[in-house]
Protein backbone atom coordinates (compact mmCIF):
# COMPACT_ATOMS: atom_id res chain seq x y z
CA UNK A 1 134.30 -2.00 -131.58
CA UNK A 2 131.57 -1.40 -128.95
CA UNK A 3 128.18 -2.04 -128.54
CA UNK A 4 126.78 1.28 -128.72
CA UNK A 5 123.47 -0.04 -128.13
CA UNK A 6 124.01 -2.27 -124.94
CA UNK A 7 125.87 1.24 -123.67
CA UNK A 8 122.83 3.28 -124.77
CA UNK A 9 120.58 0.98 -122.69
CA UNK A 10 122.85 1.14 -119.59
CA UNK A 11 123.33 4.68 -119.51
CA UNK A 12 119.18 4.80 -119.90
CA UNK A 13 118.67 2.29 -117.12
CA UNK A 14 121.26 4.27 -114.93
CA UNK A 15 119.29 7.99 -115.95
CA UNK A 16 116.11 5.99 -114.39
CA UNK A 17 117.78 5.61 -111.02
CA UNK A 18 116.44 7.90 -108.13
CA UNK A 19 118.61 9.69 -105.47
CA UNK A 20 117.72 7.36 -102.91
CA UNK A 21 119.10 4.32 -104.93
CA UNK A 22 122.01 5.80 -105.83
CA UNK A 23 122.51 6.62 -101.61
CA UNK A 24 122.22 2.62 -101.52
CA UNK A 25 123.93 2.20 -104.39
CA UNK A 26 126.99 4.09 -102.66
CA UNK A 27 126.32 2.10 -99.17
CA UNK A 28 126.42 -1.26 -100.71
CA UNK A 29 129.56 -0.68 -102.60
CA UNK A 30 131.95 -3.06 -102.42
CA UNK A 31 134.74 -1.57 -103.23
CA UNK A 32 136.17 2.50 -102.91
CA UNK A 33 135.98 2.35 -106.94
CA UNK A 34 132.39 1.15 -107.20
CA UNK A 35 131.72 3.84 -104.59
CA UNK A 36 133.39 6.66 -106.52
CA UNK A 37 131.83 5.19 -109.65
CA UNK A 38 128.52 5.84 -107.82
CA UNK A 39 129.23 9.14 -106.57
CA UNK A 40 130.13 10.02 -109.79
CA UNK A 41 127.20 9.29 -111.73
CA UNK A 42 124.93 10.69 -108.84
CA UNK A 43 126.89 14.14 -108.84
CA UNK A 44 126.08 14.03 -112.72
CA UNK A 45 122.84 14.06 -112.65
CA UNK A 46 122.31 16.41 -109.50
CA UNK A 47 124.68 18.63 -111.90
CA UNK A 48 122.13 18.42 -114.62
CA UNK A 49 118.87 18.40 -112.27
CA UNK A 50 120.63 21.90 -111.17
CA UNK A 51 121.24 23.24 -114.66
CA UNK A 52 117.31 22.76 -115.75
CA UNK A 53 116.49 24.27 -112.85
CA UNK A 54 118.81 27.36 -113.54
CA UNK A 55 118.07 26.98 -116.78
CA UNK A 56 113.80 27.55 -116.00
CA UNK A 57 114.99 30.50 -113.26
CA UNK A 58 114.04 28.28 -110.74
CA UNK A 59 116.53 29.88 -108.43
């Protein structure tokens, strides 16, 4: 079974993260995984950055 709580702190730690370290995040990968990885989670929370904004009629 896994630690829900150790995952629940990670994905808070990673929600924390600004654009910019993410870009560095991406640029220091090591590997094409950890780079997808990174692009991943960035294009997640762009996604939801765009959907409160849509969601307020920002646009």
């Amino acid at each position: 079974m896994c630690d829900i709580k150790k995952f629940d702190k990670i994905y808070k730690d990673i929600e924390t993260l600004s654009q910019r370290d993410i870009m560095e995040l991406i640029s220091e990968a090591k590997t094409e995984d950890e780079k997808n990885f990174y692009e991943t989670i960035g294009n997640f929370f762009l996604q939801k950055r765009q959907r409160e904004c849509i969601e307020r009629n920002v646009f």
